[in-house]
Protein backbone atom coordinates (compact mmCIF):
# COMPACT_ATOMS: atom_id res chain seq x y z
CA UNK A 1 90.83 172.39 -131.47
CA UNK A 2 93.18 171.21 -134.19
CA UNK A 3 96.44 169.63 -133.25
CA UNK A 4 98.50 172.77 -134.61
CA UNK A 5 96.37 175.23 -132.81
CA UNK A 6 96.66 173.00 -129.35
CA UNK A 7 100.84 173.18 -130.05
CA UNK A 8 100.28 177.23 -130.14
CA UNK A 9 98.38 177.50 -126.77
CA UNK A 10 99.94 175.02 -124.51
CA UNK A 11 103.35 176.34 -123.66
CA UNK A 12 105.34 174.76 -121.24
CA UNK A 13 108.71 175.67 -119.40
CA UNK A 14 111.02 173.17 -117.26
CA UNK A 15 112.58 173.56 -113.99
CA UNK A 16 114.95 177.08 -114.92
CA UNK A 17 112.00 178.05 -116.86
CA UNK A 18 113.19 177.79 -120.39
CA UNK A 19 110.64 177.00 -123.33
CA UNK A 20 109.87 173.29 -123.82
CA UNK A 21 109.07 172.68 -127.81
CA UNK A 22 108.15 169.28 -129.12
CA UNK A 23 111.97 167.86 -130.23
CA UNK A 24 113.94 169.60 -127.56
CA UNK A 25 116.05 167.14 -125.45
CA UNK A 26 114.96 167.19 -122.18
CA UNK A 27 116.45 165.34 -118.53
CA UNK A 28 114.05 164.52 -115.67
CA UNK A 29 116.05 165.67 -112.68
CA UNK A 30 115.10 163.37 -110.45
CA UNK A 31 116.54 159.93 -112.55
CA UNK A 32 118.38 161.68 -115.13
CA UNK A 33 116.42 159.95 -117.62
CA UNK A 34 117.21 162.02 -121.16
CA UNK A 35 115.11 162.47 -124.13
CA UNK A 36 113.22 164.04 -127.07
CA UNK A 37 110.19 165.36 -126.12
CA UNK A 38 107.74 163.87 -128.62
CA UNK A 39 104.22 165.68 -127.55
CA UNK A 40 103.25 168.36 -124.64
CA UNK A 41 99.60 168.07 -123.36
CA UNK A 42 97.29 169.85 -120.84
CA UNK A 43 94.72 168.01 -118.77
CA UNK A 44 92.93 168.94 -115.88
CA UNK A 45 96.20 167.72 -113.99
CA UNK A 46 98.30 170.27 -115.66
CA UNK A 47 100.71 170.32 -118.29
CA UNK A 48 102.41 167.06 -119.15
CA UNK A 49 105.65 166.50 -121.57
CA UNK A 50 106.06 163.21 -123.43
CA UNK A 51 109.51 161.97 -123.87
CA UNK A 52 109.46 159.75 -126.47
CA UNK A 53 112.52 157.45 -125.67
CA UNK A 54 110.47 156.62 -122.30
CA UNK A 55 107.68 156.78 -124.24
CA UNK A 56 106.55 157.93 -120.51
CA UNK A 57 105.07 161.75 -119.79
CA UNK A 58 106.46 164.10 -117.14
CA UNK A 59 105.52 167.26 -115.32
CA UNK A 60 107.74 169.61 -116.84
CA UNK A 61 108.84 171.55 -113.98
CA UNK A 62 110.73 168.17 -112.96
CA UNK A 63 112.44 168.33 -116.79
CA UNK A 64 115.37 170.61 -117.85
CA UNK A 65 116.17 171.17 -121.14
CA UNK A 66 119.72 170.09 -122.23
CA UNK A 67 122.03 169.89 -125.37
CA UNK A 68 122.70 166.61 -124.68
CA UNK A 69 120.69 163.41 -125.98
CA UNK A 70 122.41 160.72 -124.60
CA UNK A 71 124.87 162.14 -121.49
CA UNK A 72 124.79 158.84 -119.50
CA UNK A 73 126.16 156.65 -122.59
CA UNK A 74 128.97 159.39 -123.11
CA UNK A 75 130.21 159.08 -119.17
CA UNK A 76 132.95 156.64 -119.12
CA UNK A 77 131.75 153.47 -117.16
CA UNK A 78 133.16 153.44 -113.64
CA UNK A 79 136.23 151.38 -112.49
CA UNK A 80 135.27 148.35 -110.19
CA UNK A 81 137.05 148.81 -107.24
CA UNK A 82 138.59 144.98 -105.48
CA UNK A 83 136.80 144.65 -101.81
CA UNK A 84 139.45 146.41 -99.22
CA UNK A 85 140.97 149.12 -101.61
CA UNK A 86 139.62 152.60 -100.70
CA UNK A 87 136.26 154.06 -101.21
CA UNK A 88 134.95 150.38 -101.13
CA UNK A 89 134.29 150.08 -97.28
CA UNK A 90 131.09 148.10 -96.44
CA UNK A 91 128.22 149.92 -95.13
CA UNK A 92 127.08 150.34 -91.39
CA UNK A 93 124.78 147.37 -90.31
CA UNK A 94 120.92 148.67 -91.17
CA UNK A 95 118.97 145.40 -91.42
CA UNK A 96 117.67 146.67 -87.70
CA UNK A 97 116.18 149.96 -88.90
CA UNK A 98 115.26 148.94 -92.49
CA UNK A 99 113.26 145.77 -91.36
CA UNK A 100 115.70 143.76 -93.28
CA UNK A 101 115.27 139.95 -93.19
């Protein structure tokens, strides 16, 4: 099977179950990680997407296809809050059920 005729057969859809092509920008919803998707391929584990920024492949019912290429580098960084001022209270003690030490 040629590479053209294996980009005909293997179809794959992400998590809302629109079309995944090689260069559509793709997020994995579980990190946000974004990217170009640079190859789709089929093994006997399943389908596979490869986005090429990660240079990394991913199931792509765990992808979503999305306009934007770079979303977290257009989110303005978050403001440092000072210890004490709102929204900045320590968390409970969990050293005891985390094993911490």
């Amino acid at each position: 099977m040629t590479e053209t005729e294996n980009e005909t057969t293997v179809k794959a859809t992400d998590i809302n179950g629109s079309l995944i092509e090689i260069g559509s920008t793709v997020g994995y919803i579980n990190t946000g990680t974004v990217g170009k998707v640079a190859d789709i391929k089929e093994d006997e584990d399943g389908l596979w997407v490869l986005i090429e920024e990660k240079e990394l492949y991913y199931k792509p019912e765990l992808l979503e296809v999305t306009e934007t290429t770079t979303e977290k580098s257009k989110e303005k960084p978050a403001e440092k809050k000072k210890p004490g001022e709102e929204g900045t209270e320590a968390p409970e003690d969990i050293s005891h059920i985390t094993g911490g030490g």
